[in-house]
N, C-alpha and C. Protein backbone atom coordinates (compact mmCIF):
# COMPACT_ATOMS: atom_id res chain seq x y z
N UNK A 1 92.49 69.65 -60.55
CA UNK A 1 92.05 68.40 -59.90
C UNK A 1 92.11 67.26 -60.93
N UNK A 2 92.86 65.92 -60.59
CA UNK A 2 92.66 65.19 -61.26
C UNK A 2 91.09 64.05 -61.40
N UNK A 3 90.86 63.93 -62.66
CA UNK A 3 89.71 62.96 -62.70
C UNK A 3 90.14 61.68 -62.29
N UNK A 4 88.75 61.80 -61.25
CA UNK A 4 89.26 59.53 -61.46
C UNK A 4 88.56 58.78 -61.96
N UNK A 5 89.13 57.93 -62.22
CA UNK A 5 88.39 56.95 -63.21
C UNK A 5 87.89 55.43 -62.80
N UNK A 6 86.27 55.32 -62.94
CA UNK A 6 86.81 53.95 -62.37
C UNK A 6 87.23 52.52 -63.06
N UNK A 7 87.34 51.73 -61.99
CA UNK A 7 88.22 50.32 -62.53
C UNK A 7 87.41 49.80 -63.08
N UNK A 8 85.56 49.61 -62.60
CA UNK A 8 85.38 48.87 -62.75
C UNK A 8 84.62 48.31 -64.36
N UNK A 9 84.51 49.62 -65.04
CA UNK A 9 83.79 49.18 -66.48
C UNK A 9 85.58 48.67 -67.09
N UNK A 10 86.89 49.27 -67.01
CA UNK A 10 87.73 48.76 -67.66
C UNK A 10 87.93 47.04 -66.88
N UNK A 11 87.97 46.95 -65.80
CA UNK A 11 87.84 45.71 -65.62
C UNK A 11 86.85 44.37 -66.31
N UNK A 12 85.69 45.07 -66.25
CA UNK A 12 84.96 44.10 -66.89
C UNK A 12 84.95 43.97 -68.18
N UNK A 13 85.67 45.05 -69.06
CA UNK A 13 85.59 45.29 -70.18
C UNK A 13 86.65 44.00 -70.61
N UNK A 14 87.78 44.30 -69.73
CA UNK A 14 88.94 43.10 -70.07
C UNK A 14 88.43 41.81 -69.94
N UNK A 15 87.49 41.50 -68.37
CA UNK A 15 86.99 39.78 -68.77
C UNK A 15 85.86 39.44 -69.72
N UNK A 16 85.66 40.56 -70.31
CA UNK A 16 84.92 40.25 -71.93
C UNK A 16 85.40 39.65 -72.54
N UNK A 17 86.76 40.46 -72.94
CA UNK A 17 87.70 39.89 -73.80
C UNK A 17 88.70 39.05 -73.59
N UNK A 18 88.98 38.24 -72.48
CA UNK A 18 89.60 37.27 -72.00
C UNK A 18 88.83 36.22 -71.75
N UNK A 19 87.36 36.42 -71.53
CA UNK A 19 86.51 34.87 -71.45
C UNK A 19 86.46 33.94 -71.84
N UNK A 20 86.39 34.19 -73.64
CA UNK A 20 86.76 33.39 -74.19
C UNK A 20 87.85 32.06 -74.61
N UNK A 21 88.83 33.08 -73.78
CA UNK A 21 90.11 31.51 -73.80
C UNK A 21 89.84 30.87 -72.57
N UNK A 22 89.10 30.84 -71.70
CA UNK A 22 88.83 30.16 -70.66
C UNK A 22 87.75 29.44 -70.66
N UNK A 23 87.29 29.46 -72.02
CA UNK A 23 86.25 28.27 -71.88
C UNK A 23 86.98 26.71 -72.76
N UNK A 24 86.38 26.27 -72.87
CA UNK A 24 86.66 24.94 -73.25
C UNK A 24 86.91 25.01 -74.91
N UNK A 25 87.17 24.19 -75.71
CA UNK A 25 86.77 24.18 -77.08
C UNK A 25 85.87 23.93 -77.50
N UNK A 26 84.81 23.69 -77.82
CA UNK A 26 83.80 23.78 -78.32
C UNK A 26 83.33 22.68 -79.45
N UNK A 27 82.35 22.20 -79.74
CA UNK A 27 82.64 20.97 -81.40
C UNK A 27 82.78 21.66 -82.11
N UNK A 28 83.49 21.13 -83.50
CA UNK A 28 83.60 21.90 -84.48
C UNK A 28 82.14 21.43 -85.42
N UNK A 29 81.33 20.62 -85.27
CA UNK A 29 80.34 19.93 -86.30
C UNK A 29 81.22 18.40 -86.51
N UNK A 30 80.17 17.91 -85.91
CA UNK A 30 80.62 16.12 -85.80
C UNK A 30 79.96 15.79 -87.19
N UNK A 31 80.98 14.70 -88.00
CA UNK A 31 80.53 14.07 -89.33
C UNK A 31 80.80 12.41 -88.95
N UNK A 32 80.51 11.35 -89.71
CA UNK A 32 80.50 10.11 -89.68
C UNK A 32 80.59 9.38 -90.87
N UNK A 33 81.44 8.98 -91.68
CA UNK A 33 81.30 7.71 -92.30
C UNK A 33 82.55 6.40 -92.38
N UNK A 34 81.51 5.72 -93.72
CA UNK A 34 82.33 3.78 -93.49
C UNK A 34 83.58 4.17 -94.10
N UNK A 35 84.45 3.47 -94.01
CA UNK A 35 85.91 3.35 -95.14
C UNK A 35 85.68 2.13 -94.80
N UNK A 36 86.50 1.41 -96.27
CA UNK A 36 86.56 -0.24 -96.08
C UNK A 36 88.30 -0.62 -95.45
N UNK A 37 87.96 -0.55 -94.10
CA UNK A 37 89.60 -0.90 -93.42
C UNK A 37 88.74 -0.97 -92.09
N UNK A 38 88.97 -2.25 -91.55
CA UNK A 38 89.25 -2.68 -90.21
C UNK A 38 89.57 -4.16 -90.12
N UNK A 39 89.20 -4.16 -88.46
CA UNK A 39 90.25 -5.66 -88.00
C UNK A 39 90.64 -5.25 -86.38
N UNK A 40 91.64 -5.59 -86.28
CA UNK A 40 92.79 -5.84 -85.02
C UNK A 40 93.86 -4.51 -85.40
N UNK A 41 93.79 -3.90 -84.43
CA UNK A 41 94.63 -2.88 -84.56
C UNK A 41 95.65 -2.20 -83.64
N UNK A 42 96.09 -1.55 -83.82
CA UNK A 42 97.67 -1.64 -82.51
C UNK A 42 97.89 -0.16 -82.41
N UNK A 43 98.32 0.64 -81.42
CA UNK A 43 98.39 1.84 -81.30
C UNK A 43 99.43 2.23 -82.34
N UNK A 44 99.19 3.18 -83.55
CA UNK A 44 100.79 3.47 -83.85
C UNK A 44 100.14 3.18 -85.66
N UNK A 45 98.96 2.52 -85.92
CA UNK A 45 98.64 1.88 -87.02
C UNK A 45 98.04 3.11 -87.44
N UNK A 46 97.43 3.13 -88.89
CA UNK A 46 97.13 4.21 -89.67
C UNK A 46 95.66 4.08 -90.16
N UNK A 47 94.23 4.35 -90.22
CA UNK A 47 93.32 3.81 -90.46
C UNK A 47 92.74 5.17 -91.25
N UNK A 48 91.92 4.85 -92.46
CA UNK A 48 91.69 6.68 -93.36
C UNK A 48 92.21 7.38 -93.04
N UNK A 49 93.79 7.62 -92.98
CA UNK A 49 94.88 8.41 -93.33
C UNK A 49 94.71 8.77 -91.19
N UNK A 50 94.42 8.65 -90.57
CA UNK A 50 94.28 8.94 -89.14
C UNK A 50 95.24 7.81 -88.47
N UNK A 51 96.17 8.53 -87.51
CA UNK A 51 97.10 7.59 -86.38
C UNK A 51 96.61 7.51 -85.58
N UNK A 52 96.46 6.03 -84.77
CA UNK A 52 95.34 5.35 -84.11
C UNK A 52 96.15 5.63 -82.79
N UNK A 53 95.83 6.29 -81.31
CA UNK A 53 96.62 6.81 -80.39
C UNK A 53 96.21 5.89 -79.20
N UNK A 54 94.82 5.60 -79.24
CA UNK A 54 94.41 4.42 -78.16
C UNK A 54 93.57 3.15 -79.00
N UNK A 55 93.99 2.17 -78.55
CA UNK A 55 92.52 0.50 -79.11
C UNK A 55 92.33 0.10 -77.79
N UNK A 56 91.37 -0.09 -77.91
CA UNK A 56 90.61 -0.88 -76.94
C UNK A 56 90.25 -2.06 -78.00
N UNK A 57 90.31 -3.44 -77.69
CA UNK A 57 90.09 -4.65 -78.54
C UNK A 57 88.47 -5.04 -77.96
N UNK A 58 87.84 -5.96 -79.11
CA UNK A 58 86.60 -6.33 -78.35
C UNK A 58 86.80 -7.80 -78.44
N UNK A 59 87.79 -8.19 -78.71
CA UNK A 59 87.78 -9.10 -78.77
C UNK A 59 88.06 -10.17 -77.47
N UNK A 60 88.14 -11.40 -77.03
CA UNK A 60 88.48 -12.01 -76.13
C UNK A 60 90.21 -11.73 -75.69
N UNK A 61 90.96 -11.41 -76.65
CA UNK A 61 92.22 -11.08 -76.31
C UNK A 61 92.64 -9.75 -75.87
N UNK A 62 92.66 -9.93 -74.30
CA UNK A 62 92.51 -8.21 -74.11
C UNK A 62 91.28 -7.63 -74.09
N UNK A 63 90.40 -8.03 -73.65
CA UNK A 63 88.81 -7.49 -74.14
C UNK A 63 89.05 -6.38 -73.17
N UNK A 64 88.64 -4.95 -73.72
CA UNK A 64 87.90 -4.25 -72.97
C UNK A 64 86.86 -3.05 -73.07
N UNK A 65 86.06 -3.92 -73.46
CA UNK A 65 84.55 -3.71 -73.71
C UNK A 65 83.76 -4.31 -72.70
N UNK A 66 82.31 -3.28 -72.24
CA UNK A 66 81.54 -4.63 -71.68
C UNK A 66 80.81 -5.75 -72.24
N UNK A 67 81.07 -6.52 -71.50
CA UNK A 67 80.68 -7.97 -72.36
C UNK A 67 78.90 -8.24 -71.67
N UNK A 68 77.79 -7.86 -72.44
CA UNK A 68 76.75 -8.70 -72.18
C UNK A 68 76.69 -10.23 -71.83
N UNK A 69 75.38 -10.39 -71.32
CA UNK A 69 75.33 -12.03 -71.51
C UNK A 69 74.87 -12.77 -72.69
N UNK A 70 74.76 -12.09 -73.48
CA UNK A 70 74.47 -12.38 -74.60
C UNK A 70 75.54 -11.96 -75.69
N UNK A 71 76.49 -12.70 -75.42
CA UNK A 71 77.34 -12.41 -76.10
C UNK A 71 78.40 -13.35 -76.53
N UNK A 72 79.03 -13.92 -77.85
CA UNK A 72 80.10 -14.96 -78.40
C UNK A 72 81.31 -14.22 -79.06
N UNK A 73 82.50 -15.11 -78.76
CA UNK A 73 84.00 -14.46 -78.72
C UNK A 73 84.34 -15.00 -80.35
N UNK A 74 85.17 -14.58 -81.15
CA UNK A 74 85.18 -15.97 -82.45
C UNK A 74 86.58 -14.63 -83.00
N UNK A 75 87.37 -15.90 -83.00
CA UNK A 75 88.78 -15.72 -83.58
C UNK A 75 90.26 -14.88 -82.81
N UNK A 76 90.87 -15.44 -83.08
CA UNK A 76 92.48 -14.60 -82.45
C UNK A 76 93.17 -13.91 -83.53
N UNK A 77 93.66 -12.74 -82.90
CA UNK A 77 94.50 -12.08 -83.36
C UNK A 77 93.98 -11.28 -84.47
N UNK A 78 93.57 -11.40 -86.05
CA UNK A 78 93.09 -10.38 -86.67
C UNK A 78 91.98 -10.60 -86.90
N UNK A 79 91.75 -11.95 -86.60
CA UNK A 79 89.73 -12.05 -86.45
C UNK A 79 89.32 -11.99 -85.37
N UNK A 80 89.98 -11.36 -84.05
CA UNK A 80 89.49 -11.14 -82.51
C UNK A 80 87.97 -10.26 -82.65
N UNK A 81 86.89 -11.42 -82.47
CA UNK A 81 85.98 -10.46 -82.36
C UNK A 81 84.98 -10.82 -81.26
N UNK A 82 84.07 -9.63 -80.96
CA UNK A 82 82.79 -10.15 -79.83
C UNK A 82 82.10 -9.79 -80.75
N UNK A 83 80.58 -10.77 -80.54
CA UNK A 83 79.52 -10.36 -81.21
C UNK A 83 78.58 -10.77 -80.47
N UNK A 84 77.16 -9.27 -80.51
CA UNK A 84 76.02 -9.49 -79.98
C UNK A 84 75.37 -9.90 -80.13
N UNK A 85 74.58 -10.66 -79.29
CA UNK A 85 73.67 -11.63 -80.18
C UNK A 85 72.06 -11.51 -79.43
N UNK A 86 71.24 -11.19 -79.21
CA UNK A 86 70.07 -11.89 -78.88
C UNK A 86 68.95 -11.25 -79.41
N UNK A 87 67.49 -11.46 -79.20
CA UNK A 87 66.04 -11.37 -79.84
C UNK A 87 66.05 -9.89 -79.97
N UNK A 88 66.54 -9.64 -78.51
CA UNK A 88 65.67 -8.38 -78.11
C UNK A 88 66.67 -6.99 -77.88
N UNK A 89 68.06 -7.52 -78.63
CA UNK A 89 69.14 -6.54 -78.09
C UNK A 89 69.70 -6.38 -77.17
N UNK A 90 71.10 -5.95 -77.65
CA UNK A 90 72.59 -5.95 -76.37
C UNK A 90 73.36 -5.08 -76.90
N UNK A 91 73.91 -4.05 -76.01
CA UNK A 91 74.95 -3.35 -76.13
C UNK A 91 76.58 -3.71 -75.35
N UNK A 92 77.18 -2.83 -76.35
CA UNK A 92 78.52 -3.01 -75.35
C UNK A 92 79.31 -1.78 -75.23
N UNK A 93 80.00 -1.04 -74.32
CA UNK A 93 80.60 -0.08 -74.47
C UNK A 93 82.25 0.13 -73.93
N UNK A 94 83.36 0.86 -74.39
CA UNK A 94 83.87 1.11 -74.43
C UNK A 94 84.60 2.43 -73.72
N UNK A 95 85.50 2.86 -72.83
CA UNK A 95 85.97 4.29 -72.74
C UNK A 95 87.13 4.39 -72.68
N UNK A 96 87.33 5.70 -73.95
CA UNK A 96 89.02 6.33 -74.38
C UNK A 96 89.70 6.71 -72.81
N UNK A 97 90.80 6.70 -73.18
CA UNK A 97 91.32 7.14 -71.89
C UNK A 97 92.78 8.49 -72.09
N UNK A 98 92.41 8.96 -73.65
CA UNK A 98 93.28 9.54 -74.14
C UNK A 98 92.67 10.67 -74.84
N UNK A 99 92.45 11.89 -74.81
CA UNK A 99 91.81 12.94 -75.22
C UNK A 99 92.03 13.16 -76.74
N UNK A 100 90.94 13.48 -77.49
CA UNK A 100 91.01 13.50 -78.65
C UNK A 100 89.74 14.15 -79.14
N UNK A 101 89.27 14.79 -80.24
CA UNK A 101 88.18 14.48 -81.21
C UNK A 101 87.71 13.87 -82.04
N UNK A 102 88.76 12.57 -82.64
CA UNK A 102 88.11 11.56 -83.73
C UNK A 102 88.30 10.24 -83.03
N UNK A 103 87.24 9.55 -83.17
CA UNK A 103 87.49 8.14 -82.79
C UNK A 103 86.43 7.12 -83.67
N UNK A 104 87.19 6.05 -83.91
CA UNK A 104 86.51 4.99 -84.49
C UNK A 104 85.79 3.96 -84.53
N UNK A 105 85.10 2.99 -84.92
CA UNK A 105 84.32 2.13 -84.27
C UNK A 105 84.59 1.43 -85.91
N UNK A 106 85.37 0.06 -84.93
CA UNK A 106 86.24 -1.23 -86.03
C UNK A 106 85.38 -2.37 -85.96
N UNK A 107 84.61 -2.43 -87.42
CA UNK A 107 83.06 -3.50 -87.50
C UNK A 107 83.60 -4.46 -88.68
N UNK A 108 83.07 -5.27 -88.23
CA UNK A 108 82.64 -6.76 -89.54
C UNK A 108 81.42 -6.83 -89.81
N UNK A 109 81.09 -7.61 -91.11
CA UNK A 109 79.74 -8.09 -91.02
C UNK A 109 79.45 -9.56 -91.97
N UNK A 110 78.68 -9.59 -91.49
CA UNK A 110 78.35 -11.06 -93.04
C UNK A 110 76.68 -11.39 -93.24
N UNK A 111 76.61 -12.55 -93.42
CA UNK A 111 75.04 -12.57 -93.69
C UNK A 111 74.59 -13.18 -92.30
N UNK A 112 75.02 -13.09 -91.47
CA UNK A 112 74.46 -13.25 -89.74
C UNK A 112 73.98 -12.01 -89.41
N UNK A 113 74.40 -10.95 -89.83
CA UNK A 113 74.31 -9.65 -89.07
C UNK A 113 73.39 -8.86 -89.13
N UNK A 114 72.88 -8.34 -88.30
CA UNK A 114 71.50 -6.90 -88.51
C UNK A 114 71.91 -5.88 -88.06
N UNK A 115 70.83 -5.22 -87.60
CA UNK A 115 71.14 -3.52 -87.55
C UNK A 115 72.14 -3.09 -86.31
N UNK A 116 72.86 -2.51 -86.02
CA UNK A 116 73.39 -1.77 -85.11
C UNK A 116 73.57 -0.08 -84.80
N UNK A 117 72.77 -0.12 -83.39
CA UNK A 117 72.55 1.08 -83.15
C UNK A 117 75.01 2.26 -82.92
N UNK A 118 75.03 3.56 -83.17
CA UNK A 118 76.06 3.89 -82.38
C UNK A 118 76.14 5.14 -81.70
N UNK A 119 77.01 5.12 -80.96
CA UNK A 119 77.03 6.10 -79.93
C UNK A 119 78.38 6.43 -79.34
N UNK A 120 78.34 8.22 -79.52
CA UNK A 120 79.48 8.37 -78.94
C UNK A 120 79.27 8.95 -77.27
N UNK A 121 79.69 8.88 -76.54
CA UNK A 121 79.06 9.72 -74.89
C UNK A 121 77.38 9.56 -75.32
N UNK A 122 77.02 10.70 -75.44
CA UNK A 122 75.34 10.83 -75.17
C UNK A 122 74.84 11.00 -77.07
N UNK A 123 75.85 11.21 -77.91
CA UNK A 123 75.57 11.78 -79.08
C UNK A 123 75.25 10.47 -79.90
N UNK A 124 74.33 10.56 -80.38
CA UNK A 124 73.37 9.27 -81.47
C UNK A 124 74.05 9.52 -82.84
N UNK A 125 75.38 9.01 -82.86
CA UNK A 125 75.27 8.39 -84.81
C UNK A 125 74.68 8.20 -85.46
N UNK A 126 73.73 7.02 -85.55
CA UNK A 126 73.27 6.46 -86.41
C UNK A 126 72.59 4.76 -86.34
N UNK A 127 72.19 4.94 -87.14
CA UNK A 127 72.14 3.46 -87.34
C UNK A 127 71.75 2.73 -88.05
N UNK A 128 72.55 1.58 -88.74
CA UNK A 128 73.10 0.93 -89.55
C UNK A 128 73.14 -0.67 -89.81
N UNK A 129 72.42 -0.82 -91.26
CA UNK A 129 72.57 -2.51 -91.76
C UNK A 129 74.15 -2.91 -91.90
N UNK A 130 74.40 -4.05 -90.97
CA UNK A 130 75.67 -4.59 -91.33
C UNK A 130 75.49 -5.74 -92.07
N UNK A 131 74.36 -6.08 -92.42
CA UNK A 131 74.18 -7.19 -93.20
C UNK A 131 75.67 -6.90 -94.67
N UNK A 132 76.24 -8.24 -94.58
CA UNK A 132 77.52 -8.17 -95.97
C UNK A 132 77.93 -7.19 -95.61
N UNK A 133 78.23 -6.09 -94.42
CA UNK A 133 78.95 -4.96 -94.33
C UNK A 133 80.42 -5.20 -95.30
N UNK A 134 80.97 -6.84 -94.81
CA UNK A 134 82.31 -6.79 -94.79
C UNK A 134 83.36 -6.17 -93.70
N UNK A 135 84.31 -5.97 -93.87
CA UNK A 135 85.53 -5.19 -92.59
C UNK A 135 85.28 -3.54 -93.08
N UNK A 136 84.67 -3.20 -92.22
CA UNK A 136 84.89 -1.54 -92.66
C UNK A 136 84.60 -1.31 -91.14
N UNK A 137 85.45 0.50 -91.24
CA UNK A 137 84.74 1.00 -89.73
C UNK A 137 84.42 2.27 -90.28
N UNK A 138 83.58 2.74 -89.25
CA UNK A 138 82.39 4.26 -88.93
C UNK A 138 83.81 5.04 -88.48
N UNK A 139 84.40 6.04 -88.59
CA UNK A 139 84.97 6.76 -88.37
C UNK A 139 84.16 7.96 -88.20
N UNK A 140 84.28 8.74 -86.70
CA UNK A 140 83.39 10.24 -86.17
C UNK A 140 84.50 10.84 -86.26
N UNK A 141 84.44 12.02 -86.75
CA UNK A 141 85.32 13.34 -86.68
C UNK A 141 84.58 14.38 -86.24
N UNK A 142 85.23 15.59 -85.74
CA UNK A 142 84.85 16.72 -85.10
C UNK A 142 84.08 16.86 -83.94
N UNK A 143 84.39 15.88 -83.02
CA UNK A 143 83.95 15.58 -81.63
C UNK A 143 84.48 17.01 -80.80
N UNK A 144 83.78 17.31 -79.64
CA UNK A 144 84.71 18.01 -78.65
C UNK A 144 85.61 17.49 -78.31
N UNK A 145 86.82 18.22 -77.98
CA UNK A 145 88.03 17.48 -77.59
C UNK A 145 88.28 17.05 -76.55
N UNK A 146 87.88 15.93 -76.04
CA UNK A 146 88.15 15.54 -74.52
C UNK A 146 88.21 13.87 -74.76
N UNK A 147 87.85 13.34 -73.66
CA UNK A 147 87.87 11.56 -73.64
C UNK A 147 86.31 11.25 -73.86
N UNK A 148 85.98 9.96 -74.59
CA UNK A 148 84.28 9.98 -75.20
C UNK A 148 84.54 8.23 -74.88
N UNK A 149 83.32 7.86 -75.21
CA UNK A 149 82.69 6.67 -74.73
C UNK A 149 82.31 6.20 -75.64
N UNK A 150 82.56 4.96 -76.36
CA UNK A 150 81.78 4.45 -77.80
C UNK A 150 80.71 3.39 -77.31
N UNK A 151 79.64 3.26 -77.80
CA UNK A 151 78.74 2.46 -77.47
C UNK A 151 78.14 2.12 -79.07
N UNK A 152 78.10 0.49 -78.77
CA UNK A 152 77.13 -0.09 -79.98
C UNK A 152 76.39 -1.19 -79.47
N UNK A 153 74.98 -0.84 -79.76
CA UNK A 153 73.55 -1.42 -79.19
C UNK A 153 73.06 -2.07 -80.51
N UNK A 154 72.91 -3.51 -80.44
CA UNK A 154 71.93 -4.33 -81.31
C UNK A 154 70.88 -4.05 -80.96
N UNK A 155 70.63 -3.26 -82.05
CA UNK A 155 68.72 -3.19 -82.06
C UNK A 155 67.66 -4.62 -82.40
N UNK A 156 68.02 -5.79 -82.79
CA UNK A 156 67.20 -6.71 -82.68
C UNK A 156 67.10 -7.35 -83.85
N UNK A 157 66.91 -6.00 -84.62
CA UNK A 157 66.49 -6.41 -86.39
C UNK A 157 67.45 -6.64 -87.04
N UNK A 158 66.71 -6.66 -88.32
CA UNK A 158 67.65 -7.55 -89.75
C UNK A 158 67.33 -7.23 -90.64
N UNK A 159 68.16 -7.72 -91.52
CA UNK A 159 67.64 -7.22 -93.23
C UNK A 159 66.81 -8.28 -93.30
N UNK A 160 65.73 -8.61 -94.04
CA UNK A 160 65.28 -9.54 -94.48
C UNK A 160 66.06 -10.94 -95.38
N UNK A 161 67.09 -10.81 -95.97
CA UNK A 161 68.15 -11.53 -96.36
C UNK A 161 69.07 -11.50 -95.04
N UNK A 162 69.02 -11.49 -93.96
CA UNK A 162 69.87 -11.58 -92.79
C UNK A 162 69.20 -13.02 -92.62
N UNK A 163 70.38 -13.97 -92.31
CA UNK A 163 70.06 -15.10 -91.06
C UNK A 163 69.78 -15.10 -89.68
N UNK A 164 70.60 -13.98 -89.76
CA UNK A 164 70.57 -13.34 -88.07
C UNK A 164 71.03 -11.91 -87.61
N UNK A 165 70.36 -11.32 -86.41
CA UNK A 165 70.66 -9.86 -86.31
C UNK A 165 72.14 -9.62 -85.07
N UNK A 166 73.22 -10.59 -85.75
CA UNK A 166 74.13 -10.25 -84.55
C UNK A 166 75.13 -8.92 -85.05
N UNK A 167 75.40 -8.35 -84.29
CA UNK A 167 76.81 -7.38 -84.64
C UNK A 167 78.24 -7.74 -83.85
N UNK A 168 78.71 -7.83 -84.67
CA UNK A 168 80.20 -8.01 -84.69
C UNK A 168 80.97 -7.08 -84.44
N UNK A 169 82.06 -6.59 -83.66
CA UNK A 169 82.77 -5.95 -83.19
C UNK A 169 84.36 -6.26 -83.13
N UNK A 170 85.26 -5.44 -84.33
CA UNK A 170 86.32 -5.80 -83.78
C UNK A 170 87.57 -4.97 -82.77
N UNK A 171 86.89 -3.82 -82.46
CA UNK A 171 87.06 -2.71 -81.21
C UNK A 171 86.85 -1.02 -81.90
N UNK A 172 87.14 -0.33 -80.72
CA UNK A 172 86.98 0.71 -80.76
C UNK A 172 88.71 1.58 -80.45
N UNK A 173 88.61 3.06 -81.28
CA UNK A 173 90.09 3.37 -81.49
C UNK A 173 89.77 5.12 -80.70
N UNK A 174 90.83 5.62 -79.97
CA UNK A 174 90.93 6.99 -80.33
C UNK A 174 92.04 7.44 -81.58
N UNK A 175 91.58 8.64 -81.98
CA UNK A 175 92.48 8.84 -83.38
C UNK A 175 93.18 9.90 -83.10
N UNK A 176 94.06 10.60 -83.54
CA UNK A 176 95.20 11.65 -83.14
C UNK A 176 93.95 13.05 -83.71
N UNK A 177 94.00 13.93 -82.47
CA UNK A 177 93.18 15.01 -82.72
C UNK A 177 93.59 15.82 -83.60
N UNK A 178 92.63 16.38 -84.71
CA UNK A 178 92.55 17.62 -85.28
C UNK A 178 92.72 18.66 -84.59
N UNK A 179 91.84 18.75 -83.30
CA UNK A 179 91.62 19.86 -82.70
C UNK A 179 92.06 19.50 -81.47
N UNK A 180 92.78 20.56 -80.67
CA UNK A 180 92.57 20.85 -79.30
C UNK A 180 92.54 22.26 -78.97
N UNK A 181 92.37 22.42 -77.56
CA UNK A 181 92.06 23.36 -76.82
C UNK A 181 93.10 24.63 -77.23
N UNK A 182 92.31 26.14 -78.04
CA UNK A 182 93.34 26.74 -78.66
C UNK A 182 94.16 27.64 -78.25
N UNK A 183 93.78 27.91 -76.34
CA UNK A 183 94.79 28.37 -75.76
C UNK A 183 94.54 27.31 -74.66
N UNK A 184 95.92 26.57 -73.74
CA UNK A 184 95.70 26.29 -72.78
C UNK A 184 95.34 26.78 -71.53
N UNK A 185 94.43 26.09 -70.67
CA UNK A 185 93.80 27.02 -69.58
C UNK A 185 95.03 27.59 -68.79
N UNK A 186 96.10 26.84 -68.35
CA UNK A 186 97.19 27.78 -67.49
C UNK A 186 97.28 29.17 -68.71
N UNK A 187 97.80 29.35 -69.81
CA UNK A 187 97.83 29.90 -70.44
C UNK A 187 96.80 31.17 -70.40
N UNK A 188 95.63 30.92 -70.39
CA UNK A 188 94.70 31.91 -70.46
C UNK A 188 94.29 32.53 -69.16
N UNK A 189 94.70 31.44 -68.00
CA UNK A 189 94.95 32.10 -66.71
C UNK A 189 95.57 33.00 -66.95
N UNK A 190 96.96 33.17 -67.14
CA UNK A 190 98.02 33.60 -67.16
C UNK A 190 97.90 35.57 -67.35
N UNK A 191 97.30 34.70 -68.65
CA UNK A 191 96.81 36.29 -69.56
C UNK A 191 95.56 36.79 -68.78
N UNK A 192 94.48 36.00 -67.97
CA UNK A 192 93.57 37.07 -67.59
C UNK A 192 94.19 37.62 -66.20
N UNK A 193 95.31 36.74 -65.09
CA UNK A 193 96.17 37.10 -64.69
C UNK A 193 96.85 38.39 -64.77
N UNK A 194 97.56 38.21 -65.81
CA UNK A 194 98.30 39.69 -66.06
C UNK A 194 97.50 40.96 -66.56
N UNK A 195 96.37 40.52 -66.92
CA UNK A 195 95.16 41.97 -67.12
C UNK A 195 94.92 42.64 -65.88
N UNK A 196 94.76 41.49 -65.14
CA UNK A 196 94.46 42.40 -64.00
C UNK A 196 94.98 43.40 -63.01
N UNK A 197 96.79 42.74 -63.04
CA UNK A 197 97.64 43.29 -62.08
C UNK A 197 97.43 44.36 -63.06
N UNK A 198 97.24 44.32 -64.29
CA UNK A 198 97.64 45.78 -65.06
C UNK A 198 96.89 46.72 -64.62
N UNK A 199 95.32 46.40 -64.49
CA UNK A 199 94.56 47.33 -64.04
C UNK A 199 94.52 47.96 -62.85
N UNK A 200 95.45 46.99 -61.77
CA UNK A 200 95.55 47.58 -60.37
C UNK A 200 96.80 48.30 -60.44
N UNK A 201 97.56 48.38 -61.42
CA UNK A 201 98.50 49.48 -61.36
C UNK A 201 98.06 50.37 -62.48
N UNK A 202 97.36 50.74 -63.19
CA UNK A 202 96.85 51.80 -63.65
C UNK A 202 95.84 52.60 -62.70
N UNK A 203 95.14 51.88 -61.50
CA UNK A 203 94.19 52.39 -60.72
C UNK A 203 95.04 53.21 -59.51
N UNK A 204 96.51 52.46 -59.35
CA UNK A 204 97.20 52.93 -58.54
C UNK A 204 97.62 54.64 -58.87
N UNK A 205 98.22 54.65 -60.20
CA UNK A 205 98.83 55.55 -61.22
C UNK A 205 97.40 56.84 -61.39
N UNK A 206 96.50 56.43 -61.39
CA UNK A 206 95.60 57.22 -61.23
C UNK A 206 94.86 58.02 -60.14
């Protein structure tokens, strides 16, 4: 007499080991800091060694950021900037439309400027004196890999050597991913796909 065997611990045994490519990627550990490089930037440009794949400008040329009401436009072309301005705080935000894990946030500063809160989707950066920042941007790496949302909120305050707590903005970038997804989902269909017909012809064979 032959033994039979059943399907169903080898079945489940296989979507053990196939689960895993069917989930998403995962973060790798998000990091953040300044380099001194920003401005006006163009898809195709190079910013801390990273190729810039989407800009969104904040500036009046092309703006697309939301614009508070509390808010002033000042300069064309590589001084295109918006800046927030009021007592009590204003944000503005931004969304990639191009999947990635690194994206940037392109700041000025001078002795007008105070603190600014940042934000990527729901995840809290930081936050930061732009007082004399100068042109530098916050560059995030090791995001999950998908499309993210940049947000920067004037918190109100100032350095005490600040004249004023505005933040300046000269846009937000997606950057060419480190990471993506390390099998694609058709792909891992595919393979938990073909596990299975296997098992219904070994169940047959048996």
């Amino acid at each position: 007499m032959t033994r039979k065997i059943s399907r169903w611990p080898i079945a489940i045994a296989a979507l053990l080991l196939l689960a895993p490519l069917l989930i998403p990627s995962p973060g790798y550990g998000w990091s953040a800091s300044w380099i001194n490089q920003s401005g006006d930037f163009s898809v195709g440009d190079t910013i801390g060694g990273f190729s810039i794949i989407e800009w969104n400008n904040a500036g009046p040329t092309n703006n697309q950021w939301t614009v508070p009401w509390c808010t002033w436009f000042s300069g064309v072309g590589p001084n295109d900037q918006m800046w927030l301005e009021s007592d009590t705080g204003s944000e503005s935000s931004t969304s990639l439309t191009l999947l990635t894990d690194r994206v940037g946030f392109m700041m000025t500063g001078d002795y007008n400027d105070g603190f600014g809160a940042f934000y990527v989707d729901a995840l809290y950066i930081g936050t930061f004196d732009l007082y004399n920042l100068g042109n530098k941007s916050l560059i995030v790496t090791g995001l999950d890999y998908g499309l993210h949302t940049l947000r920067v909120v004037q918190t109100g305050n100032k350095n005490p050597s600040a004249s004023a707590n505005h933040v300046a903005i000269y846009g937000g970038a997606g950057l060419e991913p480190e990471h993506a997804s390390a099998v694609p989902l058709p792909g891992a269909a595919w393979l938990l796909g073909s596990g299975l017909l296997g098992l219904v012809g070994l169940r047959r064979r048996l």
